[in-house]
N, C-alpha and C. Protein backbone atom coordinates (compact mmCIF):
# COMPACT_ATOMS: atom_id res chain seq x y z
N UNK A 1 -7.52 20.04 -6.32
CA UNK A 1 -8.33 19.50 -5.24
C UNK A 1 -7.49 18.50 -4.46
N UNK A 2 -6.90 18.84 -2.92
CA UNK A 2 -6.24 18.31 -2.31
C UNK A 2 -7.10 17.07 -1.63
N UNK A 3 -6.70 15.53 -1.48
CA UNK A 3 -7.47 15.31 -0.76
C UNK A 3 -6.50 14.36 0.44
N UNK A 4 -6.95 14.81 1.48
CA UNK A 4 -6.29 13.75 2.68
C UNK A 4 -6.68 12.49 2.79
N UNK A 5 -5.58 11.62 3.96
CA UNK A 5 -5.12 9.96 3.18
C UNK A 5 -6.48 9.57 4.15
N UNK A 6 -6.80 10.47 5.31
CA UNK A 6 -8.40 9.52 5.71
C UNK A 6 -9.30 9.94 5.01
N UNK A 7 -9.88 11.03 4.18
CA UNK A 7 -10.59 11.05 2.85
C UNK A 7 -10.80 10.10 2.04
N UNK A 8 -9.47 9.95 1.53
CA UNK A 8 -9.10 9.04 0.32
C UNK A 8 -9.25 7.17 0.46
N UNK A 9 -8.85 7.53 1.97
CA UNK A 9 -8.77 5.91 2.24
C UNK A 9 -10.97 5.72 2.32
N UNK A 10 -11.46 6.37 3.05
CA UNK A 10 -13.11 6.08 3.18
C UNK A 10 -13.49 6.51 2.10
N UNK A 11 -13.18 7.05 1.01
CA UNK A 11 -13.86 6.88 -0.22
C UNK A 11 -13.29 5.40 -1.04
N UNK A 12 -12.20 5.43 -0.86
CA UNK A 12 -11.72 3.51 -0.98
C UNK A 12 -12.45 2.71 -0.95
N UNK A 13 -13.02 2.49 0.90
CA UNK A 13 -13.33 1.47 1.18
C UNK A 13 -15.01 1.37 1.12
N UNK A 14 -15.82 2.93 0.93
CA UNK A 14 -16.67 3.17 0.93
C UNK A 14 -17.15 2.40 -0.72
N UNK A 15 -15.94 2.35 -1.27
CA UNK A 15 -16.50 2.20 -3.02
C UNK A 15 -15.96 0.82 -3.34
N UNK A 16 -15.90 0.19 -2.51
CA UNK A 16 -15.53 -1.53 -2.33
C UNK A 16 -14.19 -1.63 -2.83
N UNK A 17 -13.63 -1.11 -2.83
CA UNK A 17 -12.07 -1.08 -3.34
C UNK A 17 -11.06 -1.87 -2.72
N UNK A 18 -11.67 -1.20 -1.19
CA UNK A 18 -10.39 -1.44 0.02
C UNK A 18 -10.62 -3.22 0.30
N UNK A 19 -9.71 -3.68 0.39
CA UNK A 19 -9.77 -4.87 1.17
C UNK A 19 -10.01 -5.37 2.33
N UNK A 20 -9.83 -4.35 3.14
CA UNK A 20 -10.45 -4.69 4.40
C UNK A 20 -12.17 -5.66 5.28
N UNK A 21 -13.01 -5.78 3.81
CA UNK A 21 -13.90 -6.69 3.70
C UNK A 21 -14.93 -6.27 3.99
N UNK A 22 -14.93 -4.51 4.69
CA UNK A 22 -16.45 -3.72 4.87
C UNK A 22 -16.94 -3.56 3.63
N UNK A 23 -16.21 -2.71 2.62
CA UNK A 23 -16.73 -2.56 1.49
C UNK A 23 -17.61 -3.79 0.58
N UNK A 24 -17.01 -4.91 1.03
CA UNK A 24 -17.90 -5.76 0.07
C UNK A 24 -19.08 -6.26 0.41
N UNK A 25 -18.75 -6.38 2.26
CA UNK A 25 -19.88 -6.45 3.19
C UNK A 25 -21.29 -5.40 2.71
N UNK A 26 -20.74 -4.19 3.02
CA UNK A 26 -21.59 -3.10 2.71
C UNK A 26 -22.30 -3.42 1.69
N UNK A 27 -21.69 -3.05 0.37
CA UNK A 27 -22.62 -3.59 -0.79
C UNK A 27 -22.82 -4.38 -1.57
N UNK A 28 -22.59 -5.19 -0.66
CA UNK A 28 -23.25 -6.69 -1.26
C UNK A 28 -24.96 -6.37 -1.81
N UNK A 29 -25.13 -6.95 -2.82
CA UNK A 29 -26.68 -7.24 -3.53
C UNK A 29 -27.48 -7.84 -2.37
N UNK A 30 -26.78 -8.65 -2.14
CA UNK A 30 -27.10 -10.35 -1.37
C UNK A 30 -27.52 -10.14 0.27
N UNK A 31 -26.98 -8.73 0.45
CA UNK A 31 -26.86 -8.03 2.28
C UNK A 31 -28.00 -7.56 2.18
N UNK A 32 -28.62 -7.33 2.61
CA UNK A 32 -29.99 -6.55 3.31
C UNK A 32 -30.13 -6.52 4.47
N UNK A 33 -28.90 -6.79 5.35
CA UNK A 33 -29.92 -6.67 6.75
C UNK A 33 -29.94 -7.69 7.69
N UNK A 34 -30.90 -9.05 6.66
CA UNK A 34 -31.47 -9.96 7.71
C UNK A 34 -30.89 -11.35 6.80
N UNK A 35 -29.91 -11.25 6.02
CA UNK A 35 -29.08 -12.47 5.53
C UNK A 35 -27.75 -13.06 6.34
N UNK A 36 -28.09 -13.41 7.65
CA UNK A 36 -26.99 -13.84 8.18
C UNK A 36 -25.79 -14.60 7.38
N UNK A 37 -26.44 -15.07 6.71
CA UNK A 37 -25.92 -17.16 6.18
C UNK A 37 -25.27 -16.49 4.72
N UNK A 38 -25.46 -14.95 4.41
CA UNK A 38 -24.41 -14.82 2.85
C UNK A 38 -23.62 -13.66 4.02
N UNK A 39 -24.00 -12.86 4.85
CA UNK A 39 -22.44 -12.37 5.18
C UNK A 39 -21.90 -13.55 6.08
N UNK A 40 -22.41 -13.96 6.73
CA UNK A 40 -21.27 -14.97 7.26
C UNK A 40 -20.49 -15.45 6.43
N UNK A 41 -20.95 -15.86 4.94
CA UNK A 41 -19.80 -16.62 3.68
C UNK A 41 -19.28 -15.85 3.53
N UNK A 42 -19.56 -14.66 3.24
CA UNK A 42 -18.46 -13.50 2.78
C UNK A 42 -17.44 -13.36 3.59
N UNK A 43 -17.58 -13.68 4.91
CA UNK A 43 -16.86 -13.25 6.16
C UNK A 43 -15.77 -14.33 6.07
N UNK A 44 -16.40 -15.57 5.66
CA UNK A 44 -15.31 -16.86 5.25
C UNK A 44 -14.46 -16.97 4.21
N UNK A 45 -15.35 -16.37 3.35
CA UNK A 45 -14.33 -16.13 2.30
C UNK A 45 -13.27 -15.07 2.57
N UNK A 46 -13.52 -14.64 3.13
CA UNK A 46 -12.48 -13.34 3.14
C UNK A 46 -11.63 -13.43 3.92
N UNK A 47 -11.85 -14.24 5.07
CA UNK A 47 -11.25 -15.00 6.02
C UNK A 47 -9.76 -15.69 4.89
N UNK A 48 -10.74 -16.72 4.25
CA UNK A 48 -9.74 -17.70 3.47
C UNK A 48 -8.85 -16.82 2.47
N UNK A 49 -9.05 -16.04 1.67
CA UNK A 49 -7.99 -15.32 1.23
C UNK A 49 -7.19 -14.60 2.00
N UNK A 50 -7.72 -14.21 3.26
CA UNK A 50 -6.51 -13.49 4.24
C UNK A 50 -5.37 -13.92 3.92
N UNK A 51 -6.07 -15.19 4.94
CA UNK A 51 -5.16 -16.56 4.78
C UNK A 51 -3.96 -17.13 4.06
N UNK A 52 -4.76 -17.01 2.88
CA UNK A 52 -4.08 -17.65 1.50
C UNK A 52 -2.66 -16.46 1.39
N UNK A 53 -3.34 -15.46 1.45
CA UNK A 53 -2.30 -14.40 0.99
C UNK A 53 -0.98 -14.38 2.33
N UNK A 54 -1.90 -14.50 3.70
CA UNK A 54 -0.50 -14.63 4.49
C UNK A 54 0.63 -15.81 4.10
N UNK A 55 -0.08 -17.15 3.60
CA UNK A 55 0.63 -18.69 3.31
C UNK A 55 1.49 -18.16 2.01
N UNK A 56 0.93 -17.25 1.20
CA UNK A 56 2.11 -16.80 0.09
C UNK A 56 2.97 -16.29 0.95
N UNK A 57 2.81 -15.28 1.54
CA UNK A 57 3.91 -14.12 2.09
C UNK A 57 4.90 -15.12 3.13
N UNK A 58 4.54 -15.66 3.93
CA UNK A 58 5.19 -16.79 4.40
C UNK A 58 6.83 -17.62 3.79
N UNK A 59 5.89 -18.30 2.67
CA UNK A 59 6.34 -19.28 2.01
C UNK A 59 7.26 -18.90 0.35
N UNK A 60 7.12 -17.27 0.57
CA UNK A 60 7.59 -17.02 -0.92
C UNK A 60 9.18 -16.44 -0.26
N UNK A 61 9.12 -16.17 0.92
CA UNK A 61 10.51 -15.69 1.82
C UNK A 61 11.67 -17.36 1.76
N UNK A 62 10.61 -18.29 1.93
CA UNK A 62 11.56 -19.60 2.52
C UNK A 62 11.61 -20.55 0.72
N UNK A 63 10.63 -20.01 0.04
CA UNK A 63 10.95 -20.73 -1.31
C UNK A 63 11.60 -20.05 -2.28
N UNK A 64 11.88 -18.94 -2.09
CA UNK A 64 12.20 -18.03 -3.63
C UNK A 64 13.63 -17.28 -2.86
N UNK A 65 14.52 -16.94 -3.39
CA UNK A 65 15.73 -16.46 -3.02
C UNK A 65 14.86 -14.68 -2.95
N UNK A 66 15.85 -13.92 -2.17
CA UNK A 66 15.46 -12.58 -2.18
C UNK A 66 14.72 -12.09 -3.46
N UNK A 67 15.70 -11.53 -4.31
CA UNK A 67 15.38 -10.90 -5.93
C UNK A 67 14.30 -11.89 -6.50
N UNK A 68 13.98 -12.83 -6.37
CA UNK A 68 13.29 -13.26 -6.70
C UNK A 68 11.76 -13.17 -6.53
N UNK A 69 11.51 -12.99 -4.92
CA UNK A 69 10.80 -12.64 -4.22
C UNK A 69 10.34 -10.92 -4.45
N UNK A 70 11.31 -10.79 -4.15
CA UNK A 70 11.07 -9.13 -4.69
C UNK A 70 10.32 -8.34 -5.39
N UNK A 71 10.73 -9.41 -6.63
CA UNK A 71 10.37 -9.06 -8.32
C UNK A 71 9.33 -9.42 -7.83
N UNK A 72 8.65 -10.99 -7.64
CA UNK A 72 7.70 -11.00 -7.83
C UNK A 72 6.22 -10.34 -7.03
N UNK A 73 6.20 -9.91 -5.83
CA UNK A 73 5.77 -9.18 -4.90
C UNK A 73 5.47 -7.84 -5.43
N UNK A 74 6.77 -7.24 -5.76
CA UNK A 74 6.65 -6.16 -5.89
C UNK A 74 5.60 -5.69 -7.50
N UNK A 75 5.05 -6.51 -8.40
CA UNK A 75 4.85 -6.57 -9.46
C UNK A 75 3.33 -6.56 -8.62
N UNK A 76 2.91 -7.22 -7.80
CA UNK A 76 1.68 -6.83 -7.24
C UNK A 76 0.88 -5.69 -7.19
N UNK A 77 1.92 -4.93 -6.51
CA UNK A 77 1.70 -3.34 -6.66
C UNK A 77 0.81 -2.85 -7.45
N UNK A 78 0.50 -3.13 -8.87
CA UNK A 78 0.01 -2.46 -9.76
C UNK A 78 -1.06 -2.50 -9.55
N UNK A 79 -1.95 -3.77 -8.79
CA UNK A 79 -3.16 -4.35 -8.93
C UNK A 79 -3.74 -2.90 -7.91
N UNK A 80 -3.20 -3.49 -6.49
CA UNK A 80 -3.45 -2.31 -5.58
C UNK A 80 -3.60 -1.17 -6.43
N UNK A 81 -2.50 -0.09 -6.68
CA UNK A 81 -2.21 1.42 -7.31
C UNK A 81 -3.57 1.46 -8.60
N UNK A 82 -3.89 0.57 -9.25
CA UNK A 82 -4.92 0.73 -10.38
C UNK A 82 -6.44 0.57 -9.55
N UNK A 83 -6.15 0.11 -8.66
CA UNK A 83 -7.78 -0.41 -8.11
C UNK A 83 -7.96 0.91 -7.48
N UNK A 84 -6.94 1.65 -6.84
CA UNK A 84 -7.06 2.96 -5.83
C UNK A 84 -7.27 4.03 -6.90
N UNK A 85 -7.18 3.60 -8.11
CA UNK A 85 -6.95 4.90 -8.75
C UNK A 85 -6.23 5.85 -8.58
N UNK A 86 -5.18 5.47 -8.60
CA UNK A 86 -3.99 6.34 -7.86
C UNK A 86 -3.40 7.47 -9.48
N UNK A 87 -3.41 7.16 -10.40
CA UNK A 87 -3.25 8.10 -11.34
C UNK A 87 -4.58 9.88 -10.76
N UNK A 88 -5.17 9.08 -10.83
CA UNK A 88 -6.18 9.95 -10.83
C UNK A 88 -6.03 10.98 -9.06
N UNK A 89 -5.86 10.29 -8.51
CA UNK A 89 -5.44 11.25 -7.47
C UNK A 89 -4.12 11.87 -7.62
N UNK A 90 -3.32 11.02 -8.20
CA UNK A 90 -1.85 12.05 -8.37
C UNK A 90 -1.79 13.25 -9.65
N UNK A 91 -2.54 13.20 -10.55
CA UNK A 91 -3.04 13.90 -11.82
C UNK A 91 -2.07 15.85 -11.22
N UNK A 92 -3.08 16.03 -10.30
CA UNK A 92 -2.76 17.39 -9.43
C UNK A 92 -0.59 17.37 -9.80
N UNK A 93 -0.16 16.31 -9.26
CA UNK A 93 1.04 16.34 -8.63
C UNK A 93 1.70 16.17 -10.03
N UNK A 94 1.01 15.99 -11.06
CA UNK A 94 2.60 15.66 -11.65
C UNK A 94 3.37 16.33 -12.57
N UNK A 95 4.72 15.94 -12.68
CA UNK A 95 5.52 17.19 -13.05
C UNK A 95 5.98 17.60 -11.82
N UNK A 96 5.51 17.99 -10.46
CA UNK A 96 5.51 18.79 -9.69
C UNK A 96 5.68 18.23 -7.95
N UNK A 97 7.27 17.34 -7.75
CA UNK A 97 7.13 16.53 -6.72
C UNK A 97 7.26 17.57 -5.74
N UNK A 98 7.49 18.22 -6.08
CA UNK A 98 7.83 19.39 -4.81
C UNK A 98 6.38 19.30 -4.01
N UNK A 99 5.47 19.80 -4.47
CA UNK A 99 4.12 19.67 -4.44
C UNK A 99 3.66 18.46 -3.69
N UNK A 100 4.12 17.65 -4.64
CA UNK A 100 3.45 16.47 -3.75
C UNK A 100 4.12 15.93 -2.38
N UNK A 101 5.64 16.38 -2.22
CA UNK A 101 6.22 16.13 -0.73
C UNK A 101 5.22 17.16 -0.01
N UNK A 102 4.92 18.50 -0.33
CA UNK A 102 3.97 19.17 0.68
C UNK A 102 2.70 18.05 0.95
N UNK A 103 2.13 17.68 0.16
CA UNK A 103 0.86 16.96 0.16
C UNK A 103 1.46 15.59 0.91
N UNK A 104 2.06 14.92 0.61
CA UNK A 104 2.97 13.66 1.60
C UNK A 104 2.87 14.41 2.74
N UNK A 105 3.55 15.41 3.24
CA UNK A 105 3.64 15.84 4.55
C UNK A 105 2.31 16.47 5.15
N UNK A 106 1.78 17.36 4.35
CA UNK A 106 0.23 17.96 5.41
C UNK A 106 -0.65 17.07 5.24
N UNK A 107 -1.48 16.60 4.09
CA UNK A 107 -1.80 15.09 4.52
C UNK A 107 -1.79 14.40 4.42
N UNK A 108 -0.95 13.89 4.58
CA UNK A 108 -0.91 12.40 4.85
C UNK A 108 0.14 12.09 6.53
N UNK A 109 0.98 12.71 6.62
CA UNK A 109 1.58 13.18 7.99
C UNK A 109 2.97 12.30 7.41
N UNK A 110 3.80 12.34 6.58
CA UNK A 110 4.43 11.39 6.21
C UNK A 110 5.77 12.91 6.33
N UNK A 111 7.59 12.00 6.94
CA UNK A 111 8.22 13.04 6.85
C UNK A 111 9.36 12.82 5.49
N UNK A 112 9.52 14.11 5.09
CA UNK A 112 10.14 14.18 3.78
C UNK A 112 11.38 14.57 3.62
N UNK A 113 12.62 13.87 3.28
CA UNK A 113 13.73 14.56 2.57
C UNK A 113 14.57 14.26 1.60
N UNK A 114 14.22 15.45 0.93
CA UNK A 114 14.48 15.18 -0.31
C UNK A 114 15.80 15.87 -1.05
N UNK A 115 16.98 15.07 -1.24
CA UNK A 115 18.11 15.51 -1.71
C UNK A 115 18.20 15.61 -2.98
N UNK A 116 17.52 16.93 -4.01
CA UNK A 116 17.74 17.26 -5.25
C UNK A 116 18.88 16.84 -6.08
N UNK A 117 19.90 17.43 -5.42
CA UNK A 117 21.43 17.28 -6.40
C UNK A 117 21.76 15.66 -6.25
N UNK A 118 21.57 14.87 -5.26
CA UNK A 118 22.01 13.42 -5.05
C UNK A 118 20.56 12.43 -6.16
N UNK A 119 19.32 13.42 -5.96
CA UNK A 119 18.03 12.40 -6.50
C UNK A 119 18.07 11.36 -5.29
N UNK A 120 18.14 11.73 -4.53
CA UNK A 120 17.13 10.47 -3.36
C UNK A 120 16.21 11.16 -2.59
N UNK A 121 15.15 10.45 -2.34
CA UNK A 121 13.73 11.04 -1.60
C UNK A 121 14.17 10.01 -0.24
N UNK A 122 14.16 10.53 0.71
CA UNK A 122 13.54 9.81 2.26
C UNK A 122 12.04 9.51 2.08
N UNK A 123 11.14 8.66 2.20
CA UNK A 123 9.98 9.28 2.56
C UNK A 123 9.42 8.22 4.19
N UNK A 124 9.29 8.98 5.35
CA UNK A 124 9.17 8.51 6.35
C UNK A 124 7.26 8.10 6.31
N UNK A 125 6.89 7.04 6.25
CA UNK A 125 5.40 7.16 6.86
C UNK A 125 4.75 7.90 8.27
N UNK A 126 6.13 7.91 8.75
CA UNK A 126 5.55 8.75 10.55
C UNK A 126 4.37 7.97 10.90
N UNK A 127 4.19 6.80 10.83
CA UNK A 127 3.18 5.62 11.71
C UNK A 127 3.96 4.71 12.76
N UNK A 128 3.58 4.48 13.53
CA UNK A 128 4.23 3.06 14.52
C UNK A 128 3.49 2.05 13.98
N UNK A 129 2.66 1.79 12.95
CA UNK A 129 1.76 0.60 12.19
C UNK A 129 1.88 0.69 11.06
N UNK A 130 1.91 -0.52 10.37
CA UNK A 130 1.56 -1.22 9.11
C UNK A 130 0.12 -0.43 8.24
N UNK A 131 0.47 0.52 7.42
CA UNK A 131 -0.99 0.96 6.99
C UNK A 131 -1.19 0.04 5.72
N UNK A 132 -0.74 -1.04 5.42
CA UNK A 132 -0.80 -2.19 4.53
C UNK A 132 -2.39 -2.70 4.66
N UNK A 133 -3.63 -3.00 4.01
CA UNK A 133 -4.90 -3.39 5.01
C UNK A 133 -4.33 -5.39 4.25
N UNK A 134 -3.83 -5.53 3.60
CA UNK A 134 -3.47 -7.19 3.40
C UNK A 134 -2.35 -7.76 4.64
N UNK A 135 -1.47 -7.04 4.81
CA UNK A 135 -0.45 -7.19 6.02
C UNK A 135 -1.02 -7.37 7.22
N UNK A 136 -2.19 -6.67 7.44
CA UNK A 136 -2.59 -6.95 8.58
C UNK A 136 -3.37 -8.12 9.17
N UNK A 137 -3.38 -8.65 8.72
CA UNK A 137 -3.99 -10.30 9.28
C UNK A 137 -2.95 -11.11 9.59
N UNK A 138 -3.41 -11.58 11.06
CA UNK A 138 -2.36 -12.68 11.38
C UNK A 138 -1.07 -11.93 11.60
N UNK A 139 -0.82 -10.72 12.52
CA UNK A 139 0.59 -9.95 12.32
C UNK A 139 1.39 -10.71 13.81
N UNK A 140 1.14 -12.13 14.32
CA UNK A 140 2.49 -12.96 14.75
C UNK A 140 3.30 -13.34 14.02
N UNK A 141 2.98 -13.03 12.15
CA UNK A 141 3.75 -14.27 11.65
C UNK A 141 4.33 -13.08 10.42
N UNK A 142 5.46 -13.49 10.12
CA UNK A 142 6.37 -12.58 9.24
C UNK A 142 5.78 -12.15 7.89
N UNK A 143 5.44 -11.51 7.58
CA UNK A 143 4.83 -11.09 6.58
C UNK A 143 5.45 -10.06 5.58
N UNK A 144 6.83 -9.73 5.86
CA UNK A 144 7.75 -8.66 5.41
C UNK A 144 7.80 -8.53 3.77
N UNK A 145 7.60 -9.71 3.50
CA UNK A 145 7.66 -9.81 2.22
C UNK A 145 6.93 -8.81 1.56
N UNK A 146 5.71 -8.33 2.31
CA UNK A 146 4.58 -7.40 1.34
C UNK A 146 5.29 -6.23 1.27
N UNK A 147 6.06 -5.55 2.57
CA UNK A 147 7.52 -4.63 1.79
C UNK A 147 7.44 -4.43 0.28
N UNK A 148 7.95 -5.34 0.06
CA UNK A 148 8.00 -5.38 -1.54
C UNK A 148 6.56 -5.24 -2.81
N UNK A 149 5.99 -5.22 -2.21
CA UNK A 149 4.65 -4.61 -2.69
C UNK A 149 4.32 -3.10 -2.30
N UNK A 150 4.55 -2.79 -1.16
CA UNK A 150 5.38 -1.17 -1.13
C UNK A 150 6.09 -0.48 -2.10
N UNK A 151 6.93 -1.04 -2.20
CA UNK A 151 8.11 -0.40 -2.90
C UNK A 151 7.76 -0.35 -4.07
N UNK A 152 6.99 -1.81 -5.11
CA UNK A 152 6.45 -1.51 -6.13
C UNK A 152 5.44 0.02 -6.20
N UNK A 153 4.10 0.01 -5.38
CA UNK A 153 3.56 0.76 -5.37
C UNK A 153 4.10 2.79 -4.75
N UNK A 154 5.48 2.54 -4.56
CA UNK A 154 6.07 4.03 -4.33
C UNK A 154 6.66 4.22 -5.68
N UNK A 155 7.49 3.32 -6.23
CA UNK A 155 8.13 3.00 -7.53
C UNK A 155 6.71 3.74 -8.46
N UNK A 156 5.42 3.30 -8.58
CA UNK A 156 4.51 3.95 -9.36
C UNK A 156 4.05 5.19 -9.65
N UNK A 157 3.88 5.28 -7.83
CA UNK A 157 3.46 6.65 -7.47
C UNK A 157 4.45 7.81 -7.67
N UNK A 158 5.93 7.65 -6.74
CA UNK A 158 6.77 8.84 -7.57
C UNK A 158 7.08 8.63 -8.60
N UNK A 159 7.45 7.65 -9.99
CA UNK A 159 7.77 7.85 -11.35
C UNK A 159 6.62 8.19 -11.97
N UNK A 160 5.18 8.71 -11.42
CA UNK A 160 4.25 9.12 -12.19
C UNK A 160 4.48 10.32 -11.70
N UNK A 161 4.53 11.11 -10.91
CA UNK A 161 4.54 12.38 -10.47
C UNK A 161 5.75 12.86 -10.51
N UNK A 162 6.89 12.37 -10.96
CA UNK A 162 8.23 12.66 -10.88
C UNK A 162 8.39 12.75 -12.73
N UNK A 163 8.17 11.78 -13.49
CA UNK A 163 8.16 12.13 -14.48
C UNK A 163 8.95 10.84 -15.17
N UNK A 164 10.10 10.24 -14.50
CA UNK A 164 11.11 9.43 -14.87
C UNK A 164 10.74 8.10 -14.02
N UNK A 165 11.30 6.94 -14.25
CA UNK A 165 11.35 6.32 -13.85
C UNK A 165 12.01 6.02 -12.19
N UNK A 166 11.66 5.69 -11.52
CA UNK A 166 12.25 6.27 -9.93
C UNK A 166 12.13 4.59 -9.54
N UNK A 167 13.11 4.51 -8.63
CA UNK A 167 13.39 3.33 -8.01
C UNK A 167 13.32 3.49 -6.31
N UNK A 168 12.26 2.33 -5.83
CA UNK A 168 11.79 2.67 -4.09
C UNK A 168 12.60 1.10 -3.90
N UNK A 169 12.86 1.49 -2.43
CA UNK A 169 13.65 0.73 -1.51
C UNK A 169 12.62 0.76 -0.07
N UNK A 170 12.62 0.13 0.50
CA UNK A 170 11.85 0.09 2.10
C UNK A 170 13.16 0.06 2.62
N UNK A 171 13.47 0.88 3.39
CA UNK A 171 14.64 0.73 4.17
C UNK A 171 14.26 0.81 5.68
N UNK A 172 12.80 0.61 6.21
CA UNK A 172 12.65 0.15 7.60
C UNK A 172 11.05 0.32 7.15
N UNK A 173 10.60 -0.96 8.30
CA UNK A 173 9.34 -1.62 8.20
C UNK A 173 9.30 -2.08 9.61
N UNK A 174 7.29 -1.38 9.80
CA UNK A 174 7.22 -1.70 10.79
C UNK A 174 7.15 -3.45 10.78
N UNK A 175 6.84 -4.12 9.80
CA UNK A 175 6.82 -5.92 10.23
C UNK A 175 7.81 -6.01 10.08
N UNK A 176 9.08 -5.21 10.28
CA UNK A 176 10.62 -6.22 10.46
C UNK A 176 10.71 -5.46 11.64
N UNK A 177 10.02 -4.59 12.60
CA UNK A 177 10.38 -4.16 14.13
C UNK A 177 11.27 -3.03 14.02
N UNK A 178 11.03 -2.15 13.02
CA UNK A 178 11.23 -0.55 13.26
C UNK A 178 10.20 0.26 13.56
N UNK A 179 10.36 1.03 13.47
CA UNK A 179 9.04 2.33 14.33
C UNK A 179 8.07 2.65 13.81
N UNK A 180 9.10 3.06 12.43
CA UNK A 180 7.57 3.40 11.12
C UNK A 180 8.80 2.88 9.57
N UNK A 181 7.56 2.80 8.96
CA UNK A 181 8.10 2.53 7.31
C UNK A 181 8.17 3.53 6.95
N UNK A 182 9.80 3.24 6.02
CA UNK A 182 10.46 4.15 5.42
C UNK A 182 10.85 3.29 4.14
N UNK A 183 10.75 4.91 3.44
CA UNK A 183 11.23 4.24 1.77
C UNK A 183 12.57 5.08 1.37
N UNK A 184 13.12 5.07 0.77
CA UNK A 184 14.39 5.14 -0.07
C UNK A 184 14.17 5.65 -1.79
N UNK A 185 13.81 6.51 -2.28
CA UNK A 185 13.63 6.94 -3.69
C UNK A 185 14.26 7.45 -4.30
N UNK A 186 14.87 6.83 -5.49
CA UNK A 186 15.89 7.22 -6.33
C UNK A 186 15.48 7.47 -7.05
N UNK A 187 15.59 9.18 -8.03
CA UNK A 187 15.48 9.48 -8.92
C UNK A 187 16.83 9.14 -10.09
N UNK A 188 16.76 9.10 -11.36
CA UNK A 188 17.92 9.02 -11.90
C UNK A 188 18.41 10.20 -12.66
């Protein structure tokens, strides 16, 4: 059962998953309708963790040396990839990346190349945007760092469907002012 990334993403956000702050809006207990004064808090709260999370991404670039930053960012990843249930959608793919570059490419629109004998994957997002939904708040201010929360979460996704441990690189991002995000995947 194939499913495409706008499928996948509105069953996300439909099942309060997504961060984007509809989902919690939506089913809130507390929402009915005619509770201005609890979604407006929700709306603040959600506001304030934007926030919070941009003041990390910020401040973890100008306090923590690269690798440092990296590591720790990228260790994020998991929270995201387990909340999406991302095993469970990759289940189909694994063993079988071949498969899943078709499924990367028809839907999700993402472009693929993949050098067998070397073990490196290209994988192009083919977006001119950030499909990050935490990155996107506040996008005047550098936020590159979440990159690295990428890379964790490609690092998951192909060493589960690949079989081995696989190592992701972002090697262009749209918040550092390239076109679309691209990853770098090393098989070993």
């Amino acid at each position: 059962m194939a499913v495409n990334r706008k499928d996948f993403l509105k069953k996300v956000c439909f099942s309060g998953a997504c961060l984007c702050g509809f989902g919690s809006l939506a089913f809130s207990k507390e929402v009915d309708g005619s509770d201005e004064n609890t979604m407006q808090a929700q709306s603040q709260n959600f506001s304030l963790l934007q926030e919070w999370i941009a003041s990390i991404l910020l401040n973890v670039k100008v306090g923590l040396d690269k690798e440092s930053a990296q590591k720790l960012i990228k260790k994020t990843a998991g929270v995201h990839y387990e909340n999406l249930k991302m095993d469970t959608l990759l289940a189909e793919y694994k063993g079988d990346l071949d498969k899943f570059t078709v499924f990367l490419r028809e839907k999700w629109g993402w472009k693929v190349d993949y050098d067998k004998e070397k073990g490196i994957l290209i994988a192009d997002e083919n977006k001119n945007y950030c499909v990050c939904t935490i990155a996107v708040h506040d996008k005047d201010k550098d936020s590159s760092a979440m990159c690295y929360c990428s890379e964790g979460f490609a690092e998951k996704m192909f060493s589960l469907v690949s079989g081995v441990q696989a190592e992701a690189e972002v090697i262009a991002s749209v918040r550092k002012g390239d076109t679309s995000c691209k990853y770098k995947i090393v098989f070993p």
